[in-house]
C-alpha atoms as a PDB file:
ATOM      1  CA  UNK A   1      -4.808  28.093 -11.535  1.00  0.00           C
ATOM      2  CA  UNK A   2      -6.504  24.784 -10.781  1.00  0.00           C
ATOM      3  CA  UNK A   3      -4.746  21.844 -12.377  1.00  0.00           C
ATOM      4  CA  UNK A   4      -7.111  19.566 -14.039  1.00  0.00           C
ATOM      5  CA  UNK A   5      -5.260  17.576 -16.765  1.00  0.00           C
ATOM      6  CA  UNK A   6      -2.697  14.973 -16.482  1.00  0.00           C
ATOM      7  CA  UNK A   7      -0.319  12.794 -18.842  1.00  0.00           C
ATOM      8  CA  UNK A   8       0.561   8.982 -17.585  1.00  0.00           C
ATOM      9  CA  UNK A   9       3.357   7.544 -19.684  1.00  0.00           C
ATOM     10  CA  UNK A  10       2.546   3.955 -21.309  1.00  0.00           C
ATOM     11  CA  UNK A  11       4.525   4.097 -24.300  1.00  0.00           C
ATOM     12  CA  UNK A  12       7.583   1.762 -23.300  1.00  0.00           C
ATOM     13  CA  UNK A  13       8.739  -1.596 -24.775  1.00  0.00           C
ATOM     14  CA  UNK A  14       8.872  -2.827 -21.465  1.00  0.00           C
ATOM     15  CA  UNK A  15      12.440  -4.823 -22.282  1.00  0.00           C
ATOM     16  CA  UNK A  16      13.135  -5.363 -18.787  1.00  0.00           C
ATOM     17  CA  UNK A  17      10.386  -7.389 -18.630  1.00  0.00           C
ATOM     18  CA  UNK A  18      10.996  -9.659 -21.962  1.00  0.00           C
ATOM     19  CA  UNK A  19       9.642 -12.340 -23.135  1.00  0.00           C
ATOM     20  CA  UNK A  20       6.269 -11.468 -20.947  1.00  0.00           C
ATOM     21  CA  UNK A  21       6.412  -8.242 -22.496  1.00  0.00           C
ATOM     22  CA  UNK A  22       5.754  -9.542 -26.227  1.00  0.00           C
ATOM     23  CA  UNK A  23       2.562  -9.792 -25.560  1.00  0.00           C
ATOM     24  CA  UNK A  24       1.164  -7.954 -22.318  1.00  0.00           C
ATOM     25  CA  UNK A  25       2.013  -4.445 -21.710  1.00  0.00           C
ATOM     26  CA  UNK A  26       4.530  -4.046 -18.732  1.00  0.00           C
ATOM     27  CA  UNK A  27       1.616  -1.297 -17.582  1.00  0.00           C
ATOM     28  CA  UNK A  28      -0.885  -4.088 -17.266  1.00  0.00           C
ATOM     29  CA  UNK A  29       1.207  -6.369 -14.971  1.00  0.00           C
ATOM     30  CA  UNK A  30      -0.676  -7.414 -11.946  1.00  0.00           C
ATOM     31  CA  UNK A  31       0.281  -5.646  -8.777  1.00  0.00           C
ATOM     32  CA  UNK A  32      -2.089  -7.493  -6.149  1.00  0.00           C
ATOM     33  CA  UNK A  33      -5.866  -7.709  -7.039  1.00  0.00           C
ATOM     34  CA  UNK A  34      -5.159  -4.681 -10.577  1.00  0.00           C
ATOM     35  CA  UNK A  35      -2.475  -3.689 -13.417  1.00  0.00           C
ATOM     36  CA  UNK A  36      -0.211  -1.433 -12.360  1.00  0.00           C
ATOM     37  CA  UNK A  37      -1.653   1.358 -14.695  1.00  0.00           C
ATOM     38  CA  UNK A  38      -4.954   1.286 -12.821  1.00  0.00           C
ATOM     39  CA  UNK A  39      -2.422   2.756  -9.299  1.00  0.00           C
ATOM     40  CA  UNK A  40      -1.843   5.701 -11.706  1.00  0.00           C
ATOM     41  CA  UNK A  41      -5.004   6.585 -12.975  1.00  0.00           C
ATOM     42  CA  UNK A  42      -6.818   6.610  -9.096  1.00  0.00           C
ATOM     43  CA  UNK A  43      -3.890   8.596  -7.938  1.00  0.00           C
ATOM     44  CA  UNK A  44      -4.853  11.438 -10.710  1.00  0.00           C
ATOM     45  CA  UNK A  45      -8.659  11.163 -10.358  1.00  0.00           C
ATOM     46  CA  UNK A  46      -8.151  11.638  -6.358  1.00  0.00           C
ATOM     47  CA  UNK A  47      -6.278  14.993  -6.492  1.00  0.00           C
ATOM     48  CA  UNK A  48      -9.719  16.134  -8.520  1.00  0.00           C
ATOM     49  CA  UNK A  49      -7.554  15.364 -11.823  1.00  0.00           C
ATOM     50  CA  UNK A  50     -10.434  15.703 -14.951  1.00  0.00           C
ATOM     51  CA  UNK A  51      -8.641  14.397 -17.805  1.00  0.00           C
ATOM     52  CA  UNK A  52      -6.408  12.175 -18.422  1.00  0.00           C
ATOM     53  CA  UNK A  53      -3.722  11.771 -21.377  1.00  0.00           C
ATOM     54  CA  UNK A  54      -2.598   8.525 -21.781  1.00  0.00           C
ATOM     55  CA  UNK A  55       0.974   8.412 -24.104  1.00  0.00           C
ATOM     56  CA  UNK A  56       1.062   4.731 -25.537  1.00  0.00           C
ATOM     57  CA  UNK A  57       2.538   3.270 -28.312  1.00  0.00           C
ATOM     58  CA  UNK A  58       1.542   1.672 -31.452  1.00  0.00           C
ATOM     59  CA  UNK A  59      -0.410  -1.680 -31.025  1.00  0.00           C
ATOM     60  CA  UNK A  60      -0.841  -1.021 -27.321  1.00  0.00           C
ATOM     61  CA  UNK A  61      -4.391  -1.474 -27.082  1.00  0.00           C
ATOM     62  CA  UNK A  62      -5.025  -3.388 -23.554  1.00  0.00           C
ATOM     63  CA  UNK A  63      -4.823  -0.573 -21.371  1.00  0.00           C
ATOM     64  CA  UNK A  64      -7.438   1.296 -23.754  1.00  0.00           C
ATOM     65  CA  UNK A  65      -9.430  -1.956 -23.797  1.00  0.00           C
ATOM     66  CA  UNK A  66      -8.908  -2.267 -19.799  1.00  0.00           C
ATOM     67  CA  UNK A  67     -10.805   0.898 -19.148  1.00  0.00           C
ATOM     68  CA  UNK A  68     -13.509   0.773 -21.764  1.00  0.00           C
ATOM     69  CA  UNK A  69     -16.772  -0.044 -20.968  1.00  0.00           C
ATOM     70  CA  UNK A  70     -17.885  -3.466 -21.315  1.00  0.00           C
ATOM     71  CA  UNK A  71     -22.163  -4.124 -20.980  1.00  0.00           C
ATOM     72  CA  UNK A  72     -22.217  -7.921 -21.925  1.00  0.00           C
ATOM     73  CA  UNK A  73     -19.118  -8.784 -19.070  1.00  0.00           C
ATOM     74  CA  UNK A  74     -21.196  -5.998 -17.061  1.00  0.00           C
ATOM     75  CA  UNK A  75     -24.384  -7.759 -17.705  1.00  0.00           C
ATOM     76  CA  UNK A  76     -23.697 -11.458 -17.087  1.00  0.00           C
ATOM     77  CA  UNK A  77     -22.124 -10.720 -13.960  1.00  0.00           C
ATOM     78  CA  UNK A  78     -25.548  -8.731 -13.058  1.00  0.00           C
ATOM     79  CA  UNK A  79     -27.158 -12.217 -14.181  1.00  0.00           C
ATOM     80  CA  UNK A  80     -25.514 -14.227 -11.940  1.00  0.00           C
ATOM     81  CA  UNK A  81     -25.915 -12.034  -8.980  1.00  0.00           C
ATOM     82  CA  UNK A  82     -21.986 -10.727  -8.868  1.00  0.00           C
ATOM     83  CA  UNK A  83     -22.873  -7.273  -8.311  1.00  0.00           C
ATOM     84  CA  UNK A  84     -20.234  -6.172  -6.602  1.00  0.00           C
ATOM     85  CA  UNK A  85     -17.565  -6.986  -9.441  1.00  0.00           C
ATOM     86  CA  UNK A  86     -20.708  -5.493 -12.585  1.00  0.00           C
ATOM     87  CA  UNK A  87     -19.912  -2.388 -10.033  1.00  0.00           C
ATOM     88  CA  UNK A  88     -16.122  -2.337 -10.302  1.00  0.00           C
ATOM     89  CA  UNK A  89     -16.168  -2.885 -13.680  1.00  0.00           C
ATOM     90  CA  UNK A  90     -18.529  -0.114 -14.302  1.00  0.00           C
ATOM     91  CA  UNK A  91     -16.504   2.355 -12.322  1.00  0.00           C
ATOM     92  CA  UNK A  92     -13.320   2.041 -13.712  1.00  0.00           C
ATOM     93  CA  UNK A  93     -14.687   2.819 -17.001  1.00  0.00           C
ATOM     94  CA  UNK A  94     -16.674   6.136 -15.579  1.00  0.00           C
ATOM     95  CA  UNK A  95     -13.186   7.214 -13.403  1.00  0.00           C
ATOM     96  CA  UNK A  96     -12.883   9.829 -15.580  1.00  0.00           C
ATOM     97  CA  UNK A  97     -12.233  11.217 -18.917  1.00  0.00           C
ATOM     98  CA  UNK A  98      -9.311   8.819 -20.340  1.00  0.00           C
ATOM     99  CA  UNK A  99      -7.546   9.656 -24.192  1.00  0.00           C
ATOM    100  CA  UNK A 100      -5.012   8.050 -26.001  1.00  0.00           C
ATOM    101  CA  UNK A 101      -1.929   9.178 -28.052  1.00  0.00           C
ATOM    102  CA  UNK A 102       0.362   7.053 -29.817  1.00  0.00           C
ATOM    103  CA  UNK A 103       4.477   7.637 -29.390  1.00  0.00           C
ATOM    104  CA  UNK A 104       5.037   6.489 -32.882  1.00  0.00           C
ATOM    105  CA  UNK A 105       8.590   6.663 -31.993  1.00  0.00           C
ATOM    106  CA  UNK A 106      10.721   5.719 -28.905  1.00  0.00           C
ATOM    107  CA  UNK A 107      12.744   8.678 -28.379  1.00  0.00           C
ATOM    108  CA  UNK A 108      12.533   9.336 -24.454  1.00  0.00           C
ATOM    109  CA  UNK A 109      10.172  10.621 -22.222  1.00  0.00           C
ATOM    110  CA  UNK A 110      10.537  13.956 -22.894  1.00  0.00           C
ATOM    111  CA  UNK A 111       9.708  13.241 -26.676  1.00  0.00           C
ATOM    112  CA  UNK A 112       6.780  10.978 -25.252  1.00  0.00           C
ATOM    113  CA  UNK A 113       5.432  14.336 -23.342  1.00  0.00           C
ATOM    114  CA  UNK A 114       5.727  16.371 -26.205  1.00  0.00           C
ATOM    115  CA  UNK A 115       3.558  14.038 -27.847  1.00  0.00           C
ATOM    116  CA  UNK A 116       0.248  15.318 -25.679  1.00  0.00           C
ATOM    117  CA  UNK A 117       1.356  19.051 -26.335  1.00  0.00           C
ATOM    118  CA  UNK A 118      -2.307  19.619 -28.661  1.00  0.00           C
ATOM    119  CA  UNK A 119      -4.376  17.862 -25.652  1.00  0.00           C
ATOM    120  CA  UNK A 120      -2.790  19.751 -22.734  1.00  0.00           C
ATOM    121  CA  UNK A 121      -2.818  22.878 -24.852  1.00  0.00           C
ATOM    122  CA  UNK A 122      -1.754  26.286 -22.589  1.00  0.00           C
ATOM    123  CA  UNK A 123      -2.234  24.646 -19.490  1.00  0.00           C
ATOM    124  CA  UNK A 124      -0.198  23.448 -16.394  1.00  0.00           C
ATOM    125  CA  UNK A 125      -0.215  19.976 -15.823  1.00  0.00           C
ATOM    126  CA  UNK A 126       0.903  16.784 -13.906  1.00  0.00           C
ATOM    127  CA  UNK A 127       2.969  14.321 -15.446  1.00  0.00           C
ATOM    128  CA  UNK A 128       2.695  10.251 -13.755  1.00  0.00           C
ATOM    129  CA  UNK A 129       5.112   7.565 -14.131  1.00  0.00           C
ATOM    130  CA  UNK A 130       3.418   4.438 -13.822  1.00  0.00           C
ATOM    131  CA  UNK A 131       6.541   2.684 -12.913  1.00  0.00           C
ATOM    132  CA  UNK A 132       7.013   4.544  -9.847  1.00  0.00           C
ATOM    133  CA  UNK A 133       4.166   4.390  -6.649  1.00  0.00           C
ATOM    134  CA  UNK A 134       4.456   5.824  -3.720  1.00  0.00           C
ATOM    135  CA  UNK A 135       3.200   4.759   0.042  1.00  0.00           C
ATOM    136  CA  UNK A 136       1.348   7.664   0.961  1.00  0.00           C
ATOM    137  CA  UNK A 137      -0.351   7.274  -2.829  1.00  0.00           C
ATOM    138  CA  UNK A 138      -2.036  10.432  -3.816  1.00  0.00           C
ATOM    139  CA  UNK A 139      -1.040  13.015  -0.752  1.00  0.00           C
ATOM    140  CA  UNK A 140       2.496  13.230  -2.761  1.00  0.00           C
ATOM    141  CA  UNK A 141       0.508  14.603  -5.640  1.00  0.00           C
ATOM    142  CA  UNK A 142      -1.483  16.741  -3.585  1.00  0.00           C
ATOM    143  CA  UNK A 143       1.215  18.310  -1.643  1.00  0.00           C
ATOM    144  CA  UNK A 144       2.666  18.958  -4.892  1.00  0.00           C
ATOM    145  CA  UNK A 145      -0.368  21.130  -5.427  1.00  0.00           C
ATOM    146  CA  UNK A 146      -0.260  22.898  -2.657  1.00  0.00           C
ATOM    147  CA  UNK A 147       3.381  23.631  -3.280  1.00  0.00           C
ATOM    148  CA  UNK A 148       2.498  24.962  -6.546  1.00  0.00           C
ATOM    149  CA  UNK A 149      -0.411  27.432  -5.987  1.00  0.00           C
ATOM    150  CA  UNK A 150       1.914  28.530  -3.318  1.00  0.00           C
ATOM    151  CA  UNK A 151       5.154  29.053  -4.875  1.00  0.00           C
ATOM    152  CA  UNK A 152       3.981  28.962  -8.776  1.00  0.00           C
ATOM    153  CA  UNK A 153       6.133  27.315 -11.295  1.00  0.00           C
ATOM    154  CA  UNK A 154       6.704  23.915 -12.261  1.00  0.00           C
ATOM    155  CA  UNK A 155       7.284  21.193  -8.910  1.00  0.00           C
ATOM    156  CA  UNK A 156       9.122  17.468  -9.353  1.00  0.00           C
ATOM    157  CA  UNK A 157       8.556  15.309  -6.625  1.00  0.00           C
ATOM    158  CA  UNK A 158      12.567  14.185  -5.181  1.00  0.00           C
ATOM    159  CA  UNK A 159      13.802  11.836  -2.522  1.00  0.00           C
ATOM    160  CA  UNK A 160      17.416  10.988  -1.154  1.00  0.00           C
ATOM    161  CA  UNK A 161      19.093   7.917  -3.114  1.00  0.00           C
ATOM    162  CA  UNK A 162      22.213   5.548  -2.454  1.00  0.00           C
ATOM    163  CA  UNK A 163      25.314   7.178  -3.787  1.00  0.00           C
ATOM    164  CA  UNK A 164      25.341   3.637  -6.385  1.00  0.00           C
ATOM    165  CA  UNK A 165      22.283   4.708  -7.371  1.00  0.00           C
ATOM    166  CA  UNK A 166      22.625   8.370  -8.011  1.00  0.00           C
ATOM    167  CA  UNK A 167      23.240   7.678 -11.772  1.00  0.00           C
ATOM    168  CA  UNK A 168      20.332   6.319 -12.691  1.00  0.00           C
ATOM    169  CA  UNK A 169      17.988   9.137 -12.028  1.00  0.00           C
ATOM    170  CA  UNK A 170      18.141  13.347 -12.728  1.00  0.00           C
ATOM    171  CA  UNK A 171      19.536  14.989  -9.715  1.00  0.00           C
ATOM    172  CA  UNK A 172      18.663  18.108  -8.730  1.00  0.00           C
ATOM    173  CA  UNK A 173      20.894  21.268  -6.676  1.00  0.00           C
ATOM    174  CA  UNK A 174      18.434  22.329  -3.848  1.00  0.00           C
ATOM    175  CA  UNK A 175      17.901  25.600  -1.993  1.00  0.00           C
ATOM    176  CA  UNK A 176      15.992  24.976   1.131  1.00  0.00           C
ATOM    177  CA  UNK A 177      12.750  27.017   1.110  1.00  0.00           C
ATOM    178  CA  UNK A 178      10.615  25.375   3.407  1.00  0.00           C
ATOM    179  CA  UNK A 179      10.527  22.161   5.527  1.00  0.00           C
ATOM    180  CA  UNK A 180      11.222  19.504   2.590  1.00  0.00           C
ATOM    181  CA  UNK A 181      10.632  22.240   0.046  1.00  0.00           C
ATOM    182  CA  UNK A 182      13.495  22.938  -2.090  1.00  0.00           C
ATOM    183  CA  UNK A 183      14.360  25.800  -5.019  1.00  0.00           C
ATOM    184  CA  UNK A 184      16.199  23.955  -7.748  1.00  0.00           C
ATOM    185  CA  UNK A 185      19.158  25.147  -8.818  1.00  0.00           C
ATOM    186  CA  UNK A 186      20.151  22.841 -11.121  1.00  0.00           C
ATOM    187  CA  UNK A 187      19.465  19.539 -12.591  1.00  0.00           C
ATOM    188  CA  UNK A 188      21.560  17.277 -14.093  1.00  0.00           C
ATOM    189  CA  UNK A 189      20.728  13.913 -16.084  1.00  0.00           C
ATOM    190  CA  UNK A 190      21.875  10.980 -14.681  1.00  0.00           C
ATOM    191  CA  UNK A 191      25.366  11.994 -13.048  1.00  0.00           C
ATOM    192  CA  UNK A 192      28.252  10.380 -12.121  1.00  0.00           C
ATOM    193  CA  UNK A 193      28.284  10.378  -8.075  1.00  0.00           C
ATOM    194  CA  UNK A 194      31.308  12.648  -8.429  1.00  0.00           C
ATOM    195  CA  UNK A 195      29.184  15.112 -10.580  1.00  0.00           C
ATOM    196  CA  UNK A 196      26.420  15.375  -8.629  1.00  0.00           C
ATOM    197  CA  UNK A 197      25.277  18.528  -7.070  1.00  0.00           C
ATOM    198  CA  UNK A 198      23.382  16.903  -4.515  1.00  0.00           C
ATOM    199  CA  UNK A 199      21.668  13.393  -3.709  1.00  0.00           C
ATOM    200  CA  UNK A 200      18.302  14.498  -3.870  1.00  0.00           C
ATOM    201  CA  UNK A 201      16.657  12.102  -7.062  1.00  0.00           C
ATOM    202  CA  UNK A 202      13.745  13.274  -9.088  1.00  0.00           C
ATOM    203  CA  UNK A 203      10.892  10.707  -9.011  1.00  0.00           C
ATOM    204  CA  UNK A 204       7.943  10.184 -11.223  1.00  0.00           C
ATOM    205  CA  UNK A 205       5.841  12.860 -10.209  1.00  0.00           C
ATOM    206  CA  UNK A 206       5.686  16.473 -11.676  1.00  0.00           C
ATOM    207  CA  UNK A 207       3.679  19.349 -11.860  1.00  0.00           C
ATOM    208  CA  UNK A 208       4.684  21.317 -15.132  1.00  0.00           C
ATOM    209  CA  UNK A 209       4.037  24.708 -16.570  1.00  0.00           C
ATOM    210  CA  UNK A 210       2.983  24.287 -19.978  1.00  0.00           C
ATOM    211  CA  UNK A 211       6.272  26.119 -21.505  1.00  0.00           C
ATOM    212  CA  UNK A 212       7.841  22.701 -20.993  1.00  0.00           C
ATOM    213  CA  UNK A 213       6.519  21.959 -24.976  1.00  0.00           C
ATOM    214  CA  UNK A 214       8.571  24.718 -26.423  1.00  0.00           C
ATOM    215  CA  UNK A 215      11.401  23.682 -24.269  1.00  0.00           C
ATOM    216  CA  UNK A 216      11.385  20.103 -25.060  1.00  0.00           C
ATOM    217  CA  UNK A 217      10.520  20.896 -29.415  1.00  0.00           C
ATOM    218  CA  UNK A 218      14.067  22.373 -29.120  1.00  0.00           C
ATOM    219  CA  UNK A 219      16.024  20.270 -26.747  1.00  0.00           C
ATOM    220  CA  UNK A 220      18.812  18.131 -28.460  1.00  0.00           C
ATOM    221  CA  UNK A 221      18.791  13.917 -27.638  1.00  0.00           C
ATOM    222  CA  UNK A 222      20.680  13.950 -24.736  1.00  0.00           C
ATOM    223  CA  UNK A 223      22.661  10.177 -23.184  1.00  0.00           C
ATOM    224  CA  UNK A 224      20.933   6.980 -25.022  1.00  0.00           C
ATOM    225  CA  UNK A 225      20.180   9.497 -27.716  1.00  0.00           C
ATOM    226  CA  UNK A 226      16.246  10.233 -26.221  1.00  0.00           C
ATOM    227  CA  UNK A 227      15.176  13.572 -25.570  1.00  0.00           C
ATOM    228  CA  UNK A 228      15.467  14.114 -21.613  1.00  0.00           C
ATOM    229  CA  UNK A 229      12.756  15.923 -19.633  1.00  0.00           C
ATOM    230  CA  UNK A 230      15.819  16.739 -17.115  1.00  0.00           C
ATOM    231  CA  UNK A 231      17.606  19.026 -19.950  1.00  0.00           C
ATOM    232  CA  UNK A 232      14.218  20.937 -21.025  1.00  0.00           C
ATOM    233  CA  UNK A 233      13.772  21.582 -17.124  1.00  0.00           C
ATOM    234  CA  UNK A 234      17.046  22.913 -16.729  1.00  0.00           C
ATOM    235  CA  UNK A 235      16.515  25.469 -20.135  1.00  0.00           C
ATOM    236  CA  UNK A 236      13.523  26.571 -17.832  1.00  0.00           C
ATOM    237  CA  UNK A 237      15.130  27.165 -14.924  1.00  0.00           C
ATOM    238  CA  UNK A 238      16.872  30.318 -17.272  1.00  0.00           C
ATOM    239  CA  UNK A 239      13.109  32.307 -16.941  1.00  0.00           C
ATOM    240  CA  UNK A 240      10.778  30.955 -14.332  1.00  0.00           C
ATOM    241  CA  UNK A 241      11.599  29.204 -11.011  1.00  0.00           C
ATOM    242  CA  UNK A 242      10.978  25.121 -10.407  1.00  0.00           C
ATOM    243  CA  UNK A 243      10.414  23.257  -6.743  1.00  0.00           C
ATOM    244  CA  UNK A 244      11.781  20.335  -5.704  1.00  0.00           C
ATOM    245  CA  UNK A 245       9.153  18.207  -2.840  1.00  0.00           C
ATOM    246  CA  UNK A 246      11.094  15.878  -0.856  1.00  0.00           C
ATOM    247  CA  UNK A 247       8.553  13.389  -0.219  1.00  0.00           C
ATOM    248  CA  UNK A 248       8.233  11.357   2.816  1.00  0.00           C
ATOM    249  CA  UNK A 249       7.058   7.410   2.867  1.00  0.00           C
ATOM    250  CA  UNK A 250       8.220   4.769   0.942  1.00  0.00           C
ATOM    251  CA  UNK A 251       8.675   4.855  -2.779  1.00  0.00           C
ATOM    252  CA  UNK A 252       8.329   1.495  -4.811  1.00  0.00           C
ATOM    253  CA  UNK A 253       9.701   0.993  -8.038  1.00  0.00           C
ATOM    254  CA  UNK A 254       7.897  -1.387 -10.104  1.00  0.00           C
ATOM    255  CA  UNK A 255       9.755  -1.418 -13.566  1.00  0.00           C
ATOM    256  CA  UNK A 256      12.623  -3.964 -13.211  1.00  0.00           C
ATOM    257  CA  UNK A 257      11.221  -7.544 -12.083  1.00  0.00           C
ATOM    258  CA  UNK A 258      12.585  -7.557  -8.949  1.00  0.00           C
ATOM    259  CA  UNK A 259      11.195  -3.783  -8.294  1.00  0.00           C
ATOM    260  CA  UNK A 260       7.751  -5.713  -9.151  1.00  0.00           C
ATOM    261  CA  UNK A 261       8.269  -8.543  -7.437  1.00  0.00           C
ATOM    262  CA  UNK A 262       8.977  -6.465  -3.806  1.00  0.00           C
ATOM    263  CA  UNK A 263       6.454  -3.840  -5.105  1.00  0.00           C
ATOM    264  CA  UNK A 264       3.702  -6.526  -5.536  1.00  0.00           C
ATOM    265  CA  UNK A 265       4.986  -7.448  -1.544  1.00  0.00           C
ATOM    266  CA  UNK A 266       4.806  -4.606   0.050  1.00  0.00           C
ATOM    267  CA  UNK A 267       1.310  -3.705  -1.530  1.00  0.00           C
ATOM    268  CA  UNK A 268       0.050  -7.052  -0.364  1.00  0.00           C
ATOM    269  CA  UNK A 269       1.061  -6.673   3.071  1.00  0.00           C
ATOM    270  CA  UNK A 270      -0.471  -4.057   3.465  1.00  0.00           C
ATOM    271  CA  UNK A 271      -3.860  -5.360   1.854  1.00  0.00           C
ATOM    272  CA  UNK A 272      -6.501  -6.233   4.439  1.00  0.00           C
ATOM    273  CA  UNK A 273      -7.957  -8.746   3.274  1.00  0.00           C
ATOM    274  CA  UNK A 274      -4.583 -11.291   1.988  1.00  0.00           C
ATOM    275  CA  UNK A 275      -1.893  -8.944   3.949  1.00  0.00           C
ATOM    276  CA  UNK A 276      -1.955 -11.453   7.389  1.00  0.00           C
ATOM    277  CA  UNK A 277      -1.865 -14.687   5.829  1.00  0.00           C
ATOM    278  CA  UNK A 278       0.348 -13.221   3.149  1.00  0.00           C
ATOM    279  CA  UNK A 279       3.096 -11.842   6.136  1.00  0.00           C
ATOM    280  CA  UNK A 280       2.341 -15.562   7.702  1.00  0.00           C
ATOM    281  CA  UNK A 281       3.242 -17.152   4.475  1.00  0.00           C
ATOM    282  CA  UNK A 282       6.513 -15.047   4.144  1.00  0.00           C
ATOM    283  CA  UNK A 283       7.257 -16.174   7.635  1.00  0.00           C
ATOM    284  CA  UNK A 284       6.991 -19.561   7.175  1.00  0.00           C
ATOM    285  CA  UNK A 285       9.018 -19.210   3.633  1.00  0.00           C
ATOM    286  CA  UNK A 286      12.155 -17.419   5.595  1.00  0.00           C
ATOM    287  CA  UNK A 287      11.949 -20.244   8.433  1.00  0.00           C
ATOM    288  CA  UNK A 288      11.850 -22.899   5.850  1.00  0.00           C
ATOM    289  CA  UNK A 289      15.012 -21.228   4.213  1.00  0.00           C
ATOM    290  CA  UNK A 290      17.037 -20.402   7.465  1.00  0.00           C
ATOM    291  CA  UNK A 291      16.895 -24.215   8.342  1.00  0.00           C
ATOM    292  CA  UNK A 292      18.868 -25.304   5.143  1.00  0.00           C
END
């Protein structure tokens, strides 16, 4: 069955990111020449993606304002002969079909999935973190794909992590399959390194059967007292199988400021048009601090 809708989650406080954060959505911080929403919303529309649910929260209206139309911006750009920028501005707002759903409360991201269940309805779908991008961009969601029209059942997109950094993320027990195709086992909610079945870290990509809703309407809060995507996966492993895609390339992680900060490098340097005299400036800023 063709996948064709897809939840992004923009629903967070954005704390990390305080005092900025009190008035600009973490989503629409800059990350080179757009917000980092806008990475999320290309990656879905170019794996043929035809609706998108966007999770938000109460009086988070930029993101809804960035990708509405906007004829008098459109038009006095056309008037002054800036057609290239009337042009981008007209095609993010005709991407694709973009709707909004308020998290009224902040109770996790499995809570903040459950939130879409009447828009997704009986359908599989993927599931975007913003937060997290990804070097090779949208061929980790397509692979994903693949995997699942292959395999069926849900798919989570995993990579190996730091044993310091294996409790911050849902870990999952593989069973090789295939060449960086893995059966899950188990998963387990950010472990202790001693816990954990494996080092293989889910990432902010999934492909979910639509079963998930049941699963999360009667899944307990789990640590921090949200409701955990992690737990309602591993209730699901009980009656249909999930995939694990070790993914290869670089993955950036833009929600702490330092994450954006080196996310918002490694993006630019790879830029054509700033990316030289961006690596040239970096140069010349390591030289400068060597010599004191």
């Amino acid at each position: 069955m063709k996948i064709k809708k897809a939840i992004i989650t923009a629903a967070g406080l954005g704390t990390r990111f305080l005092p900025i954060t009190k008035s600009i959505q973490k989503e629409m911080l800059p990350l080179v020449n757009k917000p980092l929403i806008q990475y999320s919303v290309e990656e879905a529309v170019a794996c043929g993606i035809e609706k998108i649910i966007m999770v938000t929260a109460p009086g988070k209206t930029a993101i809804e304002d960035y990708f509405d139309r906007s004829f008098e911006l459109e038009d006095m750009l056309m008037q002054k002969g800036e057609i290239e920028q009337a042009k981008e501005l007209s095609r993010l707002s005709n991407m694709t079909d973009i709707c909004y759903i308020k998290q009224k409360e902040q109770k996790g991201l499995g809570h903040a999935v459950l939130s879409a269940k009447s828009m997704i309805g009986k359908e599989p779908f993927i599931l975007i973190l913003p937060d997290d991008l990804f070097e090779q961009r949208e061929k980790v969601l397509s692979n994903m794909m693949d995997i699942y029209l292959q395999y069926g059942g849900s798919v989570v997109a995993v990579k190996e992590v730091t044993e310091p950094e294996i409790s911050r993320y849902g870990i999952i027990s593989p069973e090789e399959v295939a060449e960086r195709v893995y059966r899950i086992k188990e998963l387990v909610e950010k472990p202790q390194p001693s816990e954990a079945p494996s080092n293989l870290a889910i990432m902010g990509r999934y492909i979910l059967m639509p079963e998930i809703f049941e699963l999360l309407g009667s899944t307990q809060p789990g640590k921090n007292g949200e409701i955990q995507i992690t737990d309602a996966l591993q209730l699901m492993l009980q009656n249909q199988p999930i995939y694990g895609y070790e993914f290869e390339g670089e993955r950036y992680d833009a929600g702490t400021p330092l994450g954006w900060l080196e996310t918002n490098i490694a993006l630019g340097l790879k830029e054509p048009v700033i990316g030289t005299r961006l690596r040239d400036y970096l140069r010349v800023l390591l030289e400068s601090a060597n010599m004191r």
